[in-house]
PDB file of N, CA and C in Angstrom:
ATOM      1  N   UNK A   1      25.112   7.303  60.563  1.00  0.00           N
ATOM      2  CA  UNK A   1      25.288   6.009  61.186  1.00  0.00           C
ATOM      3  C   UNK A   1      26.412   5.258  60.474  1.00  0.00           C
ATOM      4  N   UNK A   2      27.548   4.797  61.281  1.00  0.00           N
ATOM      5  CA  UNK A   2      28.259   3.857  60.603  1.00  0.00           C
ATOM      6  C   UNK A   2      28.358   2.595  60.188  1.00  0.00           C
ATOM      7  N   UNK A   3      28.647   2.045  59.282  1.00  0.00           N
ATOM      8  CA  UNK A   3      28.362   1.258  58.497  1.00  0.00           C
ATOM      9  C   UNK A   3      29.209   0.038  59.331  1.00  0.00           C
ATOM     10  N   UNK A   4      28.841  -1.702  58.926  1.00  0.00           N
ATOM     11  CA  UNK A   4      29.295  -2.429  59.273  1.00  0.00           C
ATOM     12  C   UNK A   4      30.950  -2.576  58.986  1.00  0.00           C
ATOM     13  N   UNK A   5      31.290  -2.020  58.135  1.00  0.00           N
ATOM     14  CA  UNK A   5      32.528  -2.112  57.617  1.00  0.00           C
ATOM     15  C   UNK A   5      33.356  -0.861  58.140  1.00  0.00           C
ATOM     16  N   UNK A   6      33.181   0.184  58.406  1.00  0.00           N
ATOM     17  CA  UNK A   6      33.332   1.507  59.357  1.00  0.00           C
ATOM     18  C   UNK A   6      33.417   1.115  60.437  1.00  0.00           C
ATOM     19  N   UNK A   7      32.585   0.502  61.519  1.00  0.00           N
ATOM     20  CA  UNK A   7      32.398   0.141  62.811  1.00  0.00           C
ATOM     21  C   UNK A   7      34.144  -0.804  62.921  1.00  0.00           C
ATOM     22  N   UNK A   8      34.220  -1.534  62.066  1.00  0.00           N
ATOM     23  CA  UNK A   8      35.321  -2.546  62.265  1.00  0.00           C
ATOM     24  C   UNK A   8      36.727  -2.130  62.524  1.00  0.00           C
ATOM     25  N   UNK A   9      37.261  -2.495  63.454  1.00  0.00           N
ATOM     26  CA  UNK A   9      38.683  -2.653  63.804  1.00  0.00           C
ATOM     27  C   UNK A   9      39.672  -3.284  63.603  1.00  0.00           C
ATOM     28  N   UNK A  10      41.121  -2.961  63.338  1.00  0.00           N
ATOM     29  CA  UNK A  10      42.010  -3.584  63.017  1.00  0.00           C
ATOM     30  C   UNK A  10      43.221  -3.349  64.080  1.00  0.00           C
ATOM     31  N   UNK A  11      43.463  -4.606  64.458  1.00  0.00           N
ATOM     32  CA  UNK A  11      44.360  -4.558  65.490  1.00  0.00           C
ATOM     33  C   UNK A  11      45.813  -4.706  65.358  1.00  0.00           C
ATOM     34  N   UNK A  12      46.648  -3.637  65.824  1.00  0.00           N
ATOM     35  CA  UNK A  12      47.584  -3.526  65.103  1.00  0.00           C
ATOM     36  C   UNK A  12      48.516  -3.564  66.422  1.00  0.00           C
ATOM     37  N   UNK A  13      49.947  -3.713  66.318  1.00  0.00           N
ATOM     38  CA  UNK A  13      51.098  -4.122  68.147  1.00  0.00           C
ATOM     39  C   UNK A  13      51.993  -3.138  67.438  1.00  0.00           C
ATOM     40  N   UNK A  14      52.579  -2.419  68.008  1.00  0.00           N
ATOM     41  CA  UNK A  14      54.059  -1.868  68.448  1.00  0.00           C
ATOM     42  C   UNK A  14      54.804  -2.119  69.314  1.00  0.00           C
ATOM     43  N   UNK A  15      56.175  -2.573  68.575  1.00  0.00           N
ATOM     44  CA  UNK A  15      57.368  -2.728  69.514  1.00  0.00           C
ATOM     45  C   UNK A  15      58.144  -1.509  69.990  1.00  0.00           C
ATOM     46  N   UNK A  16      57.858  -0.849  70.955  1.00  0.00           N
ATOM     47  CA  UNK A  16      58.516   0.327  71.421  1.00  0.00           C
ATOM     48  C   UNK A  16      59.686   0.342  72.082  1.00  0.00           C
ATOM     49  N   UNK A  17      60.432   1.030  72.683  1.00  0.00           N
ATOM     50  CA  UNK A  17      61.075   1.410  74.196  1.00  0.00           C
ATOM     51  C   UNK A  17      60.664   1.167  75.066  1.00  0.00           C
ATOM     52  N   UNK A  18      61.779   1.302  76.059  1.00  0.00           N
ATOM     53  CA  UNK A  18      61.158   1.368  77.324  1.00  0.00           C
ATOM     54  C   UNK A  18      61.006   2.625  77.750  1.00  0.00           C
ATOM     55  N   UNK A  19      61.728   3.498  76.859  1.00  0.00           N
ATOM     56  CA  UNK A  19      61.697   4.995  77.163  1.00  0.00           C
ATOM     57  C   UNK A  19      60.529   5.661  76.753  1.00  0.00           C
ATOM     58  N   UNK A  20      60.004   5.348  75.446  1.00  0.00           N
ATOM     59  CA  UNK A  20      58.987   5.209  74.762  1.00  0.00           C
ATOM     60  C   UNK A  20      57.736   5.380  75.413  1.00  0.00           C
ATOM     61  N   UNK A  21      57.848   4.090  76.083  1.00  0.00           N
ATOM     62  CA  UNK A  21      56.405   3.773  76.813  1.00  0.00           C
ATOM     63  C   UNK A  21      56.430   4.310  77.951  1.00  0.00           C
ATOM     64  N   UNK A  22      57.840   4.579  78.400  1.00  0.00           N
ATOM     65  CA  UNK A  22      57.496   5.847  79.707  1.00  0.00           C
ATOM     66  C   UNK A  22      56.637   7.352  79.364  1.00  0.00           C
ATOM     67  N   UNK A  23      57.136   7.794  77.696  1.00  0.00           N
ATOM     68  CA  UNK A  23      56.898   8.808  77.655  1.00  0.00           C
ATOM     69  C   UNK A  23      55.305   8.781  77.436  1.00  0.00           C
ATOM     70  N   UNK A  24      55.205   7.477  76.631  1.00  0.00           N
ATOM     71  CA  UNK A  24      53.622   7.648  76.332  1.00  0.00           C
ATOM     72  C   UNK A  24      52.474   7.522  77.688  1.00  0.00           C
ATOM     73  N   UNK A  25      53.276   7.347  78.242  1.00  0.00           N
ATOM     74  CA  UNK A  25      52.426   6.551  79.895  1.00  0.00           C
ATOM     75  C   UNK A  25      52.329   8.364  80.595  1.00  0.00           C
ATOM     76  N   UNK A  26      53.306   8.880  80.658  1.00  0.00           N
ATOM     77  CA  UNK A  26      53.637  10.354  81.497  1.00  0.00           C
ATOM     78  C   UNK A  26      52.489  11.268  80.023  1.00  0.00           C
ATOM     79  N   UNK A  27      52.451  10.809  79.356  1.00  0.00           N
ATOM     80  CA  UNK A  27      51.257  12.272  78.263  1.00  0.00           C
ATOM     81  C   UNK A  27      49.777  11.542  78.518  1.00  0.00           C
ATOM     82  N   UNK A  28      49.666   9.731  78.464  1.00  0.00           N
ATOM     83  CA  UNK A  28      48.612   9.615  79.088  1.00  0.00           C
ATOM     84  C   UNK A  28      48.095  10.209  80.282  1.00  0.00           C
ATOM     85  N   UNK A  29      48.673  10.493  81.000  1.00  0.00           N
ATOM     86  CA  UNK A  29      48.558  10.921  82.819  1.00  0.00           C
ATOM     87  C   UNK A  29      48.250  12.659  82.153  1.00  0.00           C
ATOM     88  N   UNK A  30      49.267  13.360  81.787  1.00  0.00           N
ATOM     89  CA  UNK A  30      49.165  14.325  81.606  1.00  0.00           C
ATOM     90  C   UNK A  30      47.944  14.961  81.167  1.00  0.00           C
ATOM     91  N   UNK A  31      47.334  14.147  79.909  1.00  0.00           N
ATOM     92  CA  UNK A  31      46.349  14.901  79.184  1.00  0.00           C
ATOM     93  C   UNK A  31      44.983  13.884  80.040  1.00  0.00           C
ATOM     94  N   UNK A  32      45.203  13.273  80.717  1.00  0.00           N
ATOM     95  CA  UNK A  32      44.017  12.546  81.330  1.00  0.00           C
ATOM     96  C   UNK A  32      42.859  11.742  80.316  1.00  0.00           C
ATOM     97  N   UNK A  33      44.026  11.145  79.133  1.00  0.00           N
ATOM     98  CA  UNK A  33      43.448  10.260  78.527  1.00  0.00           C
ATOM     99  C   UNK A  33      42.589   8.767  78.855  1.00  0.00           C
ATOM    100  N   UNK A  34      42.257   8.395  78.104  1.00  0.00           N
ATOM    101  CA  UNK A  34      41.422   7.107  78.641  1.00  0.00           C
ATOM    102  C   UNK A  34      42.160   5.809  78.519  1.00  0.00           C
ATOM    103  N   UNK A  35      43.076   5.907  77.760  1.00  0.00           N
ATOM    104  CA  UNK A  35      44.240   4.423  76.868  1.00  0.00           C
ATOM    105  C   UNK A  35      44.949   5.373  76.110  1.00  0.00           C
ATOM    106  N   UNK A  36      46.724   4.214  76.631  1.00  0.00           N
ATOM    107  CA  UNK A  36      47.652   4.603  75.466  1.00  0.00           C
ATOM    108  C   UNK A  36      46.955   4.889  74.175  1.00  0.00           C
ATOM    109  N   UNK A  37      45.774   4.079  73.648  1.00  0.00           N
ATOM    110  CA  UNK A  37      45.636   3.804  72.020  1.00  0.00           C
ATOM    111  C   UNK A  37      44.845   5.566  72.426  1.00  0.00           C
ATOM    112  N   UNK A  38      43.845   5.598  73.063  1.00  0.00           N
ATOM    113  CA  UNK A  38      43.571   6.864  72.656  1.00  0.00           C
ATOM    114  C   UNK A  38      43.836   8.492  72.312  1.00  0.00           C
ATOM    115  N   UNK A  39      45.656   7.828  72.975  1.00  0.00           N
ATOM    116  CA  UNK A  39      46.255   9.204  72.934  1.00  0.00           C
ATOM    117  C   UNK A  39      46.799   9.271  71.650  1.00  0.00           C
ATOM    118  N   UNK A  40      47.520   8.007  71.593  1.00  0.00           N
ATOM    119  CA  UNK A  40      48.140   8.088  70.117  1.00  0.00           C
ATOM    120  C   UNK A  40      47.184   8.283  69.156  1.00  0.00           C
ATOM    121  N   UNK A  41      45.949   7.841  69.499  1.00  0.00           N
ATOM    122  CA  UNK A  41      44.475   7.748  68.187  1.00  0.00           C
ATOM    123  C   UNK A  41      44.597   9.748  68.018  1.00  0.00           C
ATOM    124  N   UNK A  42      44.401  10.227  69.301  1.00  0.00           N
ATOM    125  CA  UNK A  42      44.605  11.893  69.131  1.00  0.00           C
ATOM    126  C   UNK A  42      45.832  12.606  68.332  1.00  0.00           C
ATOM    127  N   UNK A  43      46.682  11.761  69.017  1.00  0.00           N
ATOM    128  CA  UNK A  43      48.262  12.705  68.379  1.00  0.00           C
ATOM    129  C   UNK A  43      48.259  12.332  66.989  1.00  0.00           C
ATOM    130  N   UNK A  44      47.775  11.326  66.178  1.00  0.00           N
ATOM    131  CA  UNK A  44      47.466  11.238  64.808  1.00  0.00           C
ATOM    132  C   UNK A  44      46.366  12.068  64.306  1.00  0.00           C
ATOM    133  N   UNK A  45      45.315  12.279  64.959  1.00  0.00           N
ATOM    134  CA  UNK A  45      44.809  13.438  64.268  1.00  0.00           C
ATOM    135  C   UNK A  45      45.512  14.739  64.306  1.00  0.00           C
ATOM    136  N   UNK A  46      46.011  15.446  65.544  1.00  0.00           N
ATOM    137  CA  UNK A  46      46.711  16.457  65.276  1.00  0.00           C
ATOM    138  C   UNK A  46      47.755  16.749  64.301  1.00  0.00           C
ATOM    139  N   UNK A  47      48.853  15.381  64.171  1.00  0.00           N
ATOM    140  CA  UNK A  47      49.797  15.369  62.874  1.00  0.00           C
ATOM    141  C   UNK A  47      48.972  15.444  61.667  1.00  0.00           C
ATOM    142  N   UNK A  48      48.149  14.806  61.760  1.00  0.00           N
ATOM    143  CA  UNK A  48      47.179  14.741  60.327  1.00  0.00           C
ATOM    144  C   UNK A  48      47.045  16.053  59.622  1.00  0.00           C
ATOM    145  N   UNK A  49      46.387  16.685  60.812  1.00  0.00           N
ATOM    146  CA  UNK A  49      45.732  18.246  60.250  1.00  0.00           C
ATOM    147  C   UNK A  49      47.286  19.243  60.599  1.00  0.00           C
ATOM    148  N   UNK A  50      48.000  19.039  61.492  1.00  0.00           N
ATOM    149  CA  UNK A  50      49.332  19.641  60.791  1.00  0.00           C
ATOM    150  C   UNK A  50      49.786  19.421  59.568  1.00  0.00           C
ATOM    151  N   UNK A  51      50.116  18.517  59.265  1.00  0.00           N
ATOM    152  CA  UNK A  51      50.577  18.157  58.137  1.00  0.00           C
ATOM    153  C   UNK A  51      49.816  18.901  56.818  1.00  0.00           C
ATOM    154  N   UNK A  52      48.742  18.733  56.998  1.00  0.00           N
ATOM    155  CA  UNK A  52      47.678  19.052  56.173  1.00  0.00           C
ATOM    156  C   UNK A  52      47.806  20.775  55.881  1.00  0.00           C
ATOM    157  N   UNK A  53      47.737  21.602  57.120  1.00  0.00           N
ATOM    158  CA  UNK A  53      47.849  22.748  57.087  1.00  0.00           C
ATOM    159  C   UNK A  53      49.433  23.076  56.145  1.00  0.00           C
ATOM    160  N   UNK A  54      50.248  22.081  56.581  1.00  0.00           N
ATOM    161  CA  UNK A  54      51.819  22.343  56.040  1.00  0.00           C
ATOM    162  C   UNK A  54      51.665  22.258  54.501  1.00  0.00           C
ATOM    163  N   UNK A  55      51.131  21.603  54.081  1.00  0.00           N
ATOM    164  CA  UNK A  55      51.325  21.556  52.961  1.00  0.00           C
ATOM    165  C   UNK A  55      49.896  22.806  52.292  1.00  0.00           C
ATOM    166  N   UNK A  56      49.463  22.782  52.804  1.00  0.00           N
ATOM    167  CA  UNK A  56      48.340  23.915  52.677  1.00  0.00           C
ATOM    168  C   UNK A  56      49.024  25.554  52.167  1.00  0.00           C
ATOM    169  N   UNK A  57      50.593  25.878  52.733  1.00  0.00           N
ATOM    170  CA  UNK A  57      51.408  26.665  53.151  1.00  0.00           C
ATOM    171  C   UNK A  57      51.444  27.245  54.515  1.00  0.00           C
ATOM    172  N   UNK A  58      50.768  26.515  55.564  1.00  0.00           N
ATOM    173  CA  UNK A  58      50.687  27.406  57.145  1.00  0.00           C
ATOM    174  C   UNK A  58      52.074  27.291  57.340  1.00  0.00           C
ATOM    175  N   UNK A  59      52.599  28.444  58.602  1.00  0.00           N
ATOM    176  CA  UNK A  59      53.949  27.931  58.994  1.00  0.00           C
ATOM    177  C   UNK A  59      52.917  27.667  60.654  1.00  0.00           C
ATOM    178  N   UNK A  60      54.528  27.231  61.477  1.00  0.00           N
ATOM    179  CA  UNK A  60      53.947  26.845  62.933  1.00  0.00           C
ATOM    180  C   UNK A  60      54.513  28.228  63.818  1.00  0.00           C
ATOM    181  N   UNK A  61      54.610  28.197  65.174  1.00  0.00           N
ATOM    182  CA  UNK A  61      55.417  29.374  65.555  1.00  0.00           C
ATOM    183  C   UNK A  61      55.037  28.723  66.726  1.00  0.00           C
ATOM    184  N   UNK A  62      55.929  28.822  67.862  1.00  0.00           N
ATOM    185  CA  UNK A  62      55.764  28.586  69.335  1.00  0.00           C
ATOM    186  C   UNK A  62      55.979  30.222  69.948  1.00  0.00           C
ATOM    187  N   UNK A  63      54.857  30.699  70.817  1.00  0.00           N
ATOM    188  CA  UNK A  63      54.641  31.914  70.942  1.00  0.00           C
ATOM    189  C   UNK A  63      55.176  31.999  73.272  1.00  0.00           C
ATOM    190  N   UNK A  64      56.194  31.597  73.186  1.00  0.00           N
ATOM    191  CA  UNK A  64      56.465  32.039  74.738  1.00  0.00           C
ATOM    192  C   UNK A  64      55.936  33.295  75.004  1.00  0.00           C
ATOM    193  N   UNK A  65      55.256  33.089  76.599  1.00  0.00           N
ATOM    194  CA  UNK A  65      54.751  34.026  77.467  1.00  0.00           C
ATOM    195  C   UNK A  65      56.262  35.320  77.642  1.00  0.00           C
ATOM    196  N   UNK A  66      57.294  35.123  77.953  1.00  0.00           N
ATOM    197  CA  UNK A  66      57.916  36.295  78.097  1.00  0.00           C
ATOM    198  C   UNK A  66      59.096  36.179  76.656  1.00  0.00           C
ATOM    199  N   UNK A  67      59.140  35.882  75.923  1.00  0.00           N
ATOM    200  CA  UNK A  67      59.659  35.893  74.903  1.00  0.00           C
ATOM    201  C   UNK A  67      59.406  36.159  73.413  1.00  0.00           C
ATOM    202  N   UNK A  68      60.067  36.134  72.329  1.00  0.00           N
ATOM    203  CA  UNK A  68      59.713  36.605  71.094  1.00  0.00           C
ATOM    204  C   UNK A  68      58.943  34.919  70.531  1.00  0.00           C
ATOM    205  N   UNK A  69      58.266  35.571  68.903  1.00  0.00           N
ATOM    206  CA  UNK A  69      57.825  33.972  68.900  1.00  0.00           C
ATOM    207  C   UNK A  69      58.762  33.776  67.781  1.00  0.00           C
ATOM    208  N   UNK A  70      58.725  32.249  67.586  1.00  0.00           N
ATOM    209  CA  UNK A  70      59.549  31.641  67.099  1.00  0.00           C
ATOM    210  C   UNK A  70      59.200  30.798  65.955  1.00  0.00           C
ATOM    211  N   UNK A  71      59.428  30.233  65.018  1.00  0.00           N
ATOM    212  CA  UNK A  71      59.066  29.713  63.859  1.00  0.00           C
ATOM    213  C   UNK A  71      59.574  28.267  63.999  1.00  0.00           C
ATOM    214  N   UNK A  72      58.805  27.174  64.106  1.00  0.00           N
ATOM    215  CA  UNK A  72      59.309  26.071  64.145  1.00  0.00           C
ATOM    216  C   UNK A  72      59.770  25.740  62.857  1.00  0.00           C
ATOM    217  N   UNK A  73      60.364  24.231  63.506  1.00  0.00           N
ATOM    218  CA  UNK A  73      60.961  23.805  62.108  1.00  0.00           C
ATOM    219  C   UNK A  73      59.369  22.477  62.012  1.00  0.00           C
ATOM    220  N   UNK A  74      59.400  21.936  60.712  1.00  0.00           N
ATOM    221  CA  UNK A  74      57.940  21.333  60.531  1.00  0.00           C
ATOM    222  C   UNK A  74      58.492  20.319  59.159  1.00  0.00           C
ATOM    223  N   UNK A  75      58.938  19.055  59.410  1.00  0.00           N
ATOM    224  CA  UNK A  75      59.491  18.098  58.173  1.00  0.00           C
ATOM    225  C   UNK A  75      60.200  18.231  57.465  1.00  0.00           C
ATOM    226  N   UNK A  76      61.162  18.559  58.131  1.00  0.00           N
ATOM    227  CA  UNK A  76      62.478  18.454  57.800  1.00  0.00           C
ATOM    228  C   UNK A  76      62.684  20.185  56.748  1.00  0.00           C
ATOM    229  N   UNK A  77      62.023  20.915  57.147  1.00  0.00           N
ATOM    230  CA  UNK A  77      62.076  22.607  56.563  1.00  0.00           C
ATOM    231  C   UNK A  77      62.630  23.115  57.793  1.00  0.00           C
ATOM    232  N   UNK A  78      63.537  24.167  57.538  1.00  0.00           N
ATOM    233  CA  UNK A  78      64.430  24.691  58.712  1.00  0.00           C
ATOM    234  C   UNK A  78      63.620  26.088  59.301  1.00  0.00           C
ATOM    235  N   UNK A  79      63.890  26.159  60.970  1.00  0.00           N
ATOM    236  CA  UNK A  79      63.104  26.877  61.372  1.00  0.00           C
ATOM    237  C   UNK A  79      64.106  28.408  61.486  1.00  0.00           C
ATOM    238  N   UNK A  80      63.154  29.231  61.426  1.00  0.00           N
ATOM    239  CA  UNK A  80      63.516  30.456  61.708  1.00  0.00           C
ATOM    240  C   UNK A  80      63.045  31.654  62.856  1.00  0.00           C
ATOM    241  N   UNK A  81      63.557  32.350  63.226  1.00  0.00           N
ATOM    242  CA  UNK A  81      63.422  33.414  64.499  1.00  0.00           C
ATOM    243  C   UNK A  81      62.644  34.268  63.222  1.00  0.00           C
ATOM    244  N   UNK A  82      61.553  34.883  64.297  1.00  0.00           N
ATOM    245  CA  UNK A  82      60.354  35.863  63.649  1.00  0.00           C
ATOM    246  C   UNK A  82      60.954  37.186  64.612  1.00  0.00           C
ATOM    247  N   UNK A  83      60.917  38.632  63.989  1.00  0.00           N
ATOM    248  CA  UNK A  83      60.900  39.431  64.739  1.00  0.00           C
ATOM    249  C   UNK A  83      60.012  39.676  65.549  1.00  0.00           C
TER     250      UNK A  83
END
């Protein structure tokens, strides 16, 4: 059970784009989120535990359907082609 101090929120504004908020509006739609905040609330956990894995030593790799896979690049470390 969370605690009174857990339960609490802090409300925080971003000044974005207009490009910005197109893009965040088109991944809301996409992933059939509930609110901008909840997508971004998601895409911070995923960076989180990327990040986390990165420094862990994971690498990333984007694996195309008819192609070879590929080694991303991941904070500013340069990416490389995998055989």
């Amino acid at each position: 059970m969370k605690t009174k101090e857990e339960s609490k929120k802090i409300r925080i504004a971003l000044d974005v784009t207009p490009g910005f908020y197109e893009r965040l509006e088109a991944l809301e739609e996409l992933v059939e989120g509930d609110s901008k905040a909840s997508v971004i609330r998601q895409a911070l956990q995923l960076y989180e535990y990327l990040v986390k894995q990165h420094l862990d030593g994971a690498s990333f790799k984007v694996v195309p359907r008819d192609g070879p896979a590929k080694e991303i690049a991941f904070f500013g470390f340069p990416a490389t082609d995998t055989p």
